[in-house]
Protein backbone atom coordinates (compact mmCIF):
# COMPACT_ATOMS: atom_id res chain seq x y z
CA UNK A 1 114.63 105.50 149.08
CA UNK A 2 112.21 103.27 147.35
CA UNK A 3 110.12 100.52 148.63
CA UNK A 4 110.04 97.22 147.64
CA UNK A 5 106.42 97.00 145.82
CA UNK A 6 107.42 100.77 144.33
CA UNK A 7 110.42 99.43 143.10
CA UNK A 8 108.89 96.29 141.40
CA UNK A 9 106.47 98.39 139.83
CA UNK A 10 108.53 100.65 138.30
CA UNK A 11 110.43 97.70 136.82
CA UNK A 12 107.12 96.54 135.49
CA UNK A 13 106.22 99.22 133.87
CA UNK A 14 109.67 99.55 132.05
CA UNK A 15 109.54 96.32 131.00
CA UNK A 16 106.16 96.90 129.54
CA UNK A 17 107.38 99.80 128.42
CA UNK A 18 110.37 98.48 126.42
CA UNK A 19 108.35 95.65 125.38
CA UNK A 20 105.86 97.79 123.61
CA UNK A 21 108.50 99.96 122.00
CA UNK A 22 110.14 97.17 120.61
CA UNK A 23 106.92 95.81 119.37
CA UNK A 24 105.83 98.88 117.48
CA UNK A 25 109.77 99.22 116.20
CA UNK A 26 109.40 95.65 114.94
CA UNK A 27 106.05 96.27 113.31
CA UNK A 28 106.94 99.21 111.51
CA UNK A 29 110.38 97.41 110.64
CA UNK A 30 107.94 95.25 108.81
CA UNK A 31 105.79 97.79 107.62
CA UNK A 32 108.45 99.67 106.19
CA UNK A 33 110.70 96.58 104.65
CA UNK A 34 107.12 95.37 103.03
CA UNK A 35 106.14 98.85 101.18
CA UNK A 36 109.82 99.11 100.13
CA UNK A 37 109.78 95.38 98.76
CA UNK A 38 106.13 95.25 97.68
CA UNK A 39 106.30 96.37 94.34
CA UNK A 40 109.53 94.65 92.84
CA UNK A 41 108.88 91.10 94.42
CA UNK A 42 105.11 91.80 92.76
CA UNK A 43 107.12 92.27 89.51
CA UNK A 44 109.61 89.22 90.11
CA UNK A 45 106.15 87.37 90.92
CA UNK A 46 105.12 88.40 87.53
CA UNK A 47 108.32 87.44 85.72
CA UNK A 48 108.31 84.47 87.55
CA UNK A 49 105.26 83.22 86.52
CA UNK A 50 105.51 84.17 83.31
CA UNK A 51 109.11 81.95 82.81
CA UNK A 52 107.26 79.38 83.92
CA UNK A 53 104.50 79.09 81.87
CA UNK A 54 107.03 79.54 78.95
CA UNK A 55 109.23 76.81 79.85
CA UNK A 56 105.96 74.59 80.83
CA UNK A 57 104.97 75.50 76.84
C-alpha cells in the first residue's frame, strides 16, 4: 500500500506530532500547577520570612 519514504514520513510527522502535544500538555501542566500554587507558596514565602527574622531577633 504505502511506500517506503511515504511511510517514514508519516511516522515523522506523528512523532512530531506527539512530541508537540506532549510539549504543550507539559507546559500547561506547569502553567496550571504554578497559578494554582502561586499564591499560597507567596504567603508561606511571607510567613517564612517573617519566622525568620523573628527567631534571628
Amino acid at each position: 500500500m504505502f511506500t517506503t519514504e511515504h511511510s517514514y514520513f508519516l511516522s515523522v510527522f506523528y512523532f512530531n506530532l506527539l512530541h508537540s502535544f506532549r510539549l504543550f500538555f507539559v507546559i500547561l501542566q506547569s502553567f496550571i500547577s504554578r497559578q494554582a500554587h502561586n499564591k499560597p507558596t507567596f504567603k508561606k514565602k511571607i510567613l517564612t520570612g517573617k519566622e525568620t527574622k523573628m527567631k534571628g531577633q
